[in-house]
C-alpha atoms as a PDB file:
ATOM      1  CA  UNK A   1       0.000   0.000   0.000  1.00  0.00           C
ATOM      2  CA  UNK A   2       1.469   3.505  -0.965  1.00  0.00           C
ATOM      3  CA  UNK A   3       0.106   6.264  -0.123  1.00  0.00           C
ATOM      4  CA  UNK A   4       0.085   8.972  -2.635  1.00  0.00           C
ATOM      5  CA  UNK A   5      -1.663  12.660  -2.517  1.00  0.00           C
ATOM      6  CA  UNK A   6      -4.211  11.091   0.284  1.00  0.00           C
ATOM      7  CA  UNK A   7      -5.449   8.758  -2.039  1.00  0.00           C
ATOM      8  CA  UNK A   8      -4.843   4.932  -1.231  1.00  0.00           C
ATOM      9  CA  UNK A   9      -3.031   2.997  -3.919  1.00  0.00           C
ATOM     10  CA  UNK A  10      -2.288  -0.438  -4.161  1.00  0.00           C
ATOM     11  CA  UNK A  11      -0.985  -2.331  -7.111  1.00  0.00           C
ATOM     12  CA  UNK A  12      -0.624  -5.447  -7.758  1.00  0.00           C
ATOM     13  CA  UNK A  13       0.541  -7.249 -11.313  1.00  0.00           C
ATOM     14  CA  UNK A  14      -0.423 -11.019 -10.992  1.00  0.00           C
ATOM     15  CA  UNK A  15       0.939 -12.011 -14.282  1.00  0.00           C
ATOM     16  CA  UNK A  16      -0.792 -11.022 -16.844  1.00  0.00           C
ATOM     17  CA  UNK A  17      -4.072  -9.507 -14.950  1.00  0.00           C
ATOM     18  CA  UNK A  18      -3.578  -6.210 -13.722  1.00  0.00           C
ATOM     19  CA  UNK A  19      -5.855  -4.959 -10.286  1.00  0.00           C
ATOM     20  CA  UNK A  20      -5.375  -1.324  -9.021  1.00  0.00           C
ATOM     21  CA  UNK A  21      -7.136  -0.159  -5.975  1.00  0.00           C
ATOM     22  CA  UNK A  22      -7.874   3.379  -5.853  1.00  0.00           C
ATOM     23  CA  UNK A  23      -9.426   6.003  -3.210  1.00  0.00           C
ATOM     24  CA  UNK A  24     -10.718   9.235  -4.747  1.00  0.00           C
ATOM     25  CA  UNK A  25     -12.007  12.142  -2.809  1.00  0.00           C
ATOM     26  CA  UNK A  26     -15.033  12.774  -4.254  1.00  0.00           C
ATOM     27  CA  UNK A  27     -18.477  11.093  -4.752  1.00  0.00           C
ATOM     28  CA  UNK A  28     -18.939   8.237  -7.004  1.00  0.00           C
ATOM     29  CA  UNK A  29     -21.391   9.923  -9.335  1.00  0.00           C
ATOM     30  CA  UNK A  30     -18.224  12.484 -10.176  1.00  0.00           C
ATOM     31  CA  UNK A  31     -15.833   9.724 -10.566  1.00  0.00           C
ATOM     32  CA  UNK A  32     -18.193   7.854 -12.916  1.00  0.00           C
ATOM     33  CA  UNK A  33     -18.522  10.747 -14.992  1.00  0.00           C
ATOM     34  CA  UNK A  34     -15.186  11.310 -15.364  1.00  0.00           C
ATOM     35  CA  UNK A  35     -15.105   7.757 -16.768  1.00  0.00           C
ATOM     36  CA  UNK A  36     -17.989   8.359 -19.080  1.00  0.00           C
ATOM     37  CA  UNK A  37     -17.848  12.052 -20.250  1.00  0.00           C
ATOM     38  CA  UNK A  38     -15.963  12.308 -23.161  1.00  0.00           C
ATOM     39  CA  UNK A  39     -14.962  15.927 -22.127  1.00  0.00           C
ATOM     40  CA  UNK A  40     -13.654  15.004 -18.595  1.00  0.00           C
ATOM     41  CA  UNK A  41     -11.921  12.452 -20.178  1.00  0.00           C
ATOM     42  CA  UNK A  42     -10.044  14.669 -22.155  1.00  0.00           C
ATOM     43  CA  UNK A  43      -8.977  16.274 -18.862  1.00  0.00           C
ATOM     44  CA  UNK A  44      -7.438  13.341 -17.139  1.00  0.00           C
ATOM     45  CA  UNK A  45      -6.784  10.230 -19.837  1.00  0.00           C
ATOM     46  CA  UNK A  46      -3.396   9.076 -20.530  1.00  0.00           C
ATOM     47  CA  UNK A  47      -0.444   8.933 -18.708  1.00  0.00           C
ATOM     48  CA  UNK A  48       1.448  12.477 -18.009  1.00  0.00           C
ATOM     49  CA  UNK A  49       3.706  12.000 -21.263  1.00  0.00           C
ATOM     50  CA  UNK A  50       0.917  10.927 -23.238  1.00  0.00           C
ATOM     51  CA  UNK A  51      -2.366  12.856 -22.725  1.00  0.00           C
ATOM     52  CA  UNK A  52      -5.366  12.314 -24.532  1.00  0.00           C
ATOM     53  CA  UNK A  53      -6.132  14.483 -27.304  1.00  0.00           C
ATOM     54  CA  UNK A  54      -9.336  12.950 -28.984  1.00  0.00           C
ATOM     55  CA  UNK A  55     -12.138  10.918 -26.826  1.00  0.00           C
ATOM     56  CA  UNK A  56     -15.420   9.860 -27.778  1.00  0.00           C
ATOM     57  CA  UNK A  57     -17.685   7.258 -26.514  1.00  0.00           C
ATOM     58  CA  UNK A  58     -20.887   5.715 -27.042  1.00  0.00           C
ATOM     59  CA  UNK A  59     -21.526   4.598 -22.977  1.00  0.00           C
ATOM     60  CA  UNK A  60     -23.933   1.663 -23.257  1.00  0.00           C
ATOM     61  CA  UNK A  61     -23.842  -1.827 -23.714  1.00  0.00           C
ATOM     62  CA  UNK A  62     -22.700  -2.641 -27.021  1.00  0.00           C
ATOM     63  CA  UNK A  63     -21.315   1.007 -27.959  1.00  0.00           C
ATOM     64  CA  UNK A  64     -17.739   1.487 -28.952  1.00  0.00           C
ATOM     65  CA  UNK A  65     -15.371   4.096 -27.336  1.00  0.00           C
ATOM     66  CA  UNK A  66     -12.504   5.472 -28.829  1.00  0.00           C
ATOM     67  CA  UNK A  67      -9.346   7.406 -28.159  1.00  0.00           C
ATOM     68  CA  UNK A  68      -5.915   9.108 -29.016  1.00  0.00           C
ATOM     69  CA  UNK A  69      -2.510   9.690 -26.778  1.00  0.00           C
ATOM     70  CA  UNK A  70      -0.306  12.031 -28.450  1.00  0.00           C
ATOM     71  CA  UNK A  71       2.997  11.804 -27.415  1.00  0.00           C
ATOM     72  CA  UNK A  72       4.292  15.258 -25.422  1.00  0.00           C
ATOM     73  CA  UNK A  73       8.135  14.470 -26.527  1.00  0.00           C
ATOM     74  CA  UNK A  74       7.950  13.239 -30.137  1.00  0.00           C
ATOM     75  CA  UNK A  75       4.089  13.722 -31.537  1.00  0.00           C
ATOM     76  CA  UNK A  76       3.398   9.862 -31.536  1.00  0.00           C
ATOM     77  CA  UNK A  77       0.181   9.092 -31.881  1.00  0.00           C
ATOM     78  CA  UNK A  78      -1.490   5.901 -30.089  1.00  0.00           C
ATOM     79  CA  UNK A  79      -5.127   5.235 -31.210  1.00  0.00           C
ATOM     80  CA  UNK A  80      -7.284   2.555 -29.125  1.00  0.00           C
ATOM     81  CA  UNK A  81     -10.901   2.072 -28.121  1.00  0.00           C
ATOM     82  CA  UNK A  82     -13.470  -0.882 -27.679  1.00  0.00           C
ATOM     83  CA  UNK A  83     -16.820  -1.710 -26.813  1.00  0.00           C
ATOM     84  CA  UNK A  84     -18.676  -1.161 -23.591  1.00  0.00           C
ATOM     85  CA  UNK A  85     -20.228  -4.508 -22.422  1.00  0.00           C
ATOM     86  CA  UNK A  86     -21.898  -3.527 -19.081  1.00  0.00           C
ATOM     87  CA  UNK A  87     -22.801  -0.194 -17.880  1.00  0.00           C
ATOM     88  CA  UNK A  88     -23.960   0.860 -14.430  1.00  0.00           C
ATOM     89  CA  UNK A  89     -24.432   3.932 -13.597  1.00  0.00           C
ATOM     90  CA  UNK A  90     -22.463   5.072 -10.612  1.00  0.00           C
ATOM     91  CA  UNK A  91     -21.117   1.537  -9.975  1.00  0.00           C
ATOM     92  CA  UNK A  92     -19.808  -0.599 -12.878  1.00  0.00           C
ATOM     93  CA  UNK A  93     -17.900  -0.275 -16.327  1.00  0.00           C
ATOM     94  CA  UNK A  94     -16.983  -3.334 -18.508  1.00  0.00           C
ATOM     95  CA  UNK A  95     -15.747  -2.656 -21.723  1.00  0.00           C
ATOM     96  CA  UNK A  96     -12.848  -4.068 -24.162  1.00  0.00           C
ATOM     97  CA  UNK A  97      -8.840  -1.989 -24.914  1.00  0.00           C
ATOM     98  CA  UNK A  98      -6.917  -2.942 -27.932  1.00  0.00           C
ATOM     99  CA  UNK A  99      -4.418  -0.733 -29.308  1.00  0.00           C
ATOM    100  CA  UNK A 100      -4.563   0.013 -32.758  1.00  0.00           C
ATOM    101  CA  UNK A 101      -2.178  -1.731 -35.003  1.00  0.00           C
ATOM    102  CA  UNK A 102       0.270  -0.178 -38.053  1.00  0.00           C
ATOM    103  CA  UNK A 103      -2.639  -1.402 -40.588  1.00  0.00           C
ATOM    104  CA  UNK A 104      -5.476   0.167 -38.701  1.00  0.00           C
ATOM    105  CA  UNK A 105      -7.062  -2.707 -37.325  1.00  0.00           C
ATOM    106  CA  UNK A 106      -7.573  -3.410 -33.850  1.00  0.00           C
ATOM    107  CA  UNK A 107      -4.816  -5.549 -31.782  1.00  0.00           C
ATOM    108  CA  UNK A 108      -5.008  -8.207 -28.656  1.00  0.00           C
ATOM    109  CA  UNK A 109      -8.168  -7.492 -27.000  1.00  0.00           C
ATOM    110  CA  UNK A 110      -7.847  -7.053 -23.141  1.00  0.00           C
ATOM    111  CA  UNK A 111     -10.968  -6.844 -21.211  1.00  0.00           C
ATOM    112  CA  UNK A 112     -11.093  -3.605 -18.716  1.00  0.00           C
ATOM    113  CA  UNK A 113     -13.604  -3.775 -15.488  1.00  0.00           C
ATOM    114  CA  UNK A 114     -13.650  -0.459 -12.830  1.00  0.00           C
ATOM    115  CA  UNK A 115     -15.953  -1.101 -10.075  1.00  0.00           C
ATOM    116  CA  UNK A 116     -16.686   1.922  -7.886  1.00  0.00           C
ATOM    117  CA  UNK A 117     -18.199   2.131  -4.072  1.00  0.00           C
ATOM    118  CA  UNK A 118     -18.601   4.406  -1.611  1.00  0.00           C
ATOM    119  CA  UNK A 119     -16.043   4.989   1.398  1.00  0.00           C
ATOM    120  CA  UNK A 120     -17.562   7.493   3.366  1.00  0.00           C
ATOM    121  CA  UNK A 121     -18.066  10.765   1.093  1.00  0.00           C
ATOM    122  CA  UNK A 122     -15.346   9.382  -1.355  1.00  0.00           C
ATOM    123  CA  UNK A 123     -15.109   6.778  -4.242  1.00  0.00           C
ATOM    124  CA  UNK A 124     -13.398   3.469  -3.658  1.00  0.00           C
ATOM    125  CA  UNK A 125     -12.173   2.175  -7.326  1.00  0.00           C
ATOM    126  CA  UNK A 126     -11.191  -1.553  -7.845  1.00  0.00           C
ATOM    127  CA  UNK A 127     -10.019  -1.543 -11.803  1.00  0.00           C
ATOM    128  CA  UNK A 128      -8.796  -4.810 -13.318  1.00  0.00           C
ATOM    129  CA  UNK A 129      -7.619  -5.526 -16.673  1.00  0.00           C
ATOM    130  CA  UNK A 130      -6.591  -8.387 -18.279  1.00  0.00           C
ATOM    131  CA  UNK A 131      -5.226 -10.597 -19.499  1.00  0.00           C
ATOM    132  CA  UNK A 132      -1.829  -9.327 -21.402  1.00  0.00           C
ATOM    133  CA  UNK A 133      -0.093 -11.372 -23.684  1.00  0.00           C
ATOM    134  CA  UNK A 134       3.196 -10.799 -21.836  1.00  0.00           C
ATOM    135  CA  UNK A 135       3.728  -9.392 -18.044  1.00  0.00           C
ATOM    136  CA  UNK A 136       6.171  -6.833 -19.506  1.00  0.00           C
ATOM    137  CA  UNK A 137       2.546  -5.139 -21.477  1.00  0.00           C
ATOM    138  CA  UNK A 138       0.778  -5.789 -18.240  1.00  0.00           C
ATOM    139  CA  UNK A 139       3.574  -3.379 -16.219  1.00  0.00           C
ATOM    140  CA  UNK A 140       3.612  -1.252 -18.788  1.00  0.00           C
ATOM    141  CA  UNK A 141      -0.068  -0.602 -18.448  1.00  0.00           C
ATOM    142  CA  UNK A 142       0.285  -0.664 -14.409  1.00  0.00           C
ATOM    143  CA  UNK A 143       2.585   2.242 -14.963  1.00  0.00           C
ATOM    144  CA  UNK A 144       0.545   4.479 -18.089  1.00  0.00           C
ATOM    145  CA  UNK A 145      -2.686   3.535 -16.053  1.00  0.00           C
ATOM    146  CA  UNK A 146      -1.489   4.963 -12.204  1.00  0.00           C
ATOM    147  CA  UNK A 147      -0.378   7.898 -14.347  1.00  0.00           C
ATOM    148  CA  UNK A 148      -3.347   8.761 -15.818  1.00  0.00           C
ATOM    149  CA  UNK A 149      -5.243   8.176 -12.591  1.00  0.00           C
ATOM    150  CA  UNK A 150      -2.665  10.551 -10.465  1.00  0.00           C
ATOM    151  CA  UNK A 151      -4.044  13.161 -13.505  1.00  0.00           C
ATOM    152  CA  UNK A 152      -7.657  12.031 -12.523  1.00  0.00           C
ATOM    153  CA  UNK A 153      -6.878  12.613  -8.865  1.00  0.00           C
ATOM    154  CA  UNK A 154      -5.632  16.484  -9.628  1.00  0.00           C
ATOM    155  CA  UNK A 155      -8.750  16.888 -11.448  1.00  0.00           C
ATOM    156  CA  UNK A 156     -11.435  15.705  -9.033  1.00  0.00           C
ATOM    157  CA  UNK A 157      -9.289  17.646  -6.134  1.00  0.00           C
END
């Protein structure tokens, strides 16, 4: 357990499933939106080096999302989305991540879950991912992922 900024973080990479714990201090209906609102998304998606510059996302079952990280250092894009397989309001997200490959086409499907609950006046978050094809991708997405949540941390402050 590490405590960063007040908020409880704990980490742990099981192979190739990845489960971060998160506190937030604010109320679950404003972390869900930040999940769900293409806007605040904007705001707070991608790790620090690689910030989100385009969002957009069809938030029901069956709807696809979408999204770009633009590289701060060198321009790189990195496109990736999926498709949201359960929604529930103010408590559960289930959708798919693949990156996009050179051709286009979608990569290695990984299946994203972010469960949220109350913790007196703020927003316990259990996210899991998985499963990776290697555990180096799997700590690599530990590490964009805790960015991008430190981000979504500063915003909801």
């Amino acid at each position: 357990m590490i405590q960063n900024n007040s908020a409880e973080i704990a980490n742990t990479v099981a192979g190739r499933v990845l489960t971060i714990n998160r506190v937030f201090n604010a109320p679950r209906s404003l972390v869900f939106k930040a999940f769900t609102d293409p806007k605040r998304m904007l705001q707070w998606l991608g790790p620090r080096d690689y910030p989100a510059s385009f969002v957009e996302a069809d938030v029901r079952p069956g709807g696809k999302w979408r999204a770009c990280l633009d590289s701060a250092a060198n321009g790189e894009e990195l496109w990736h989305g999926g498709i949201y397989h359960e929604v529930v309001p103010d408590e559960r997200l289930v959708f798919t991540f693949a990156w996009d490959q050179e051709d286009g086409k979608a990569g290695r499907e990984t299946l994203v879950k972010i469960d949220l609950e109350d913790l007196a006046g703020k927003t316990k978050m259990q996210f899991q991912q998985s499963e990776f094809d290697t555990v180096e991708n799997c700590e690599g997405h530990r590490q964009g992922w805790n960015s991008a949540f430190d981000r979504l941390e500063e915003l909801l402050a």
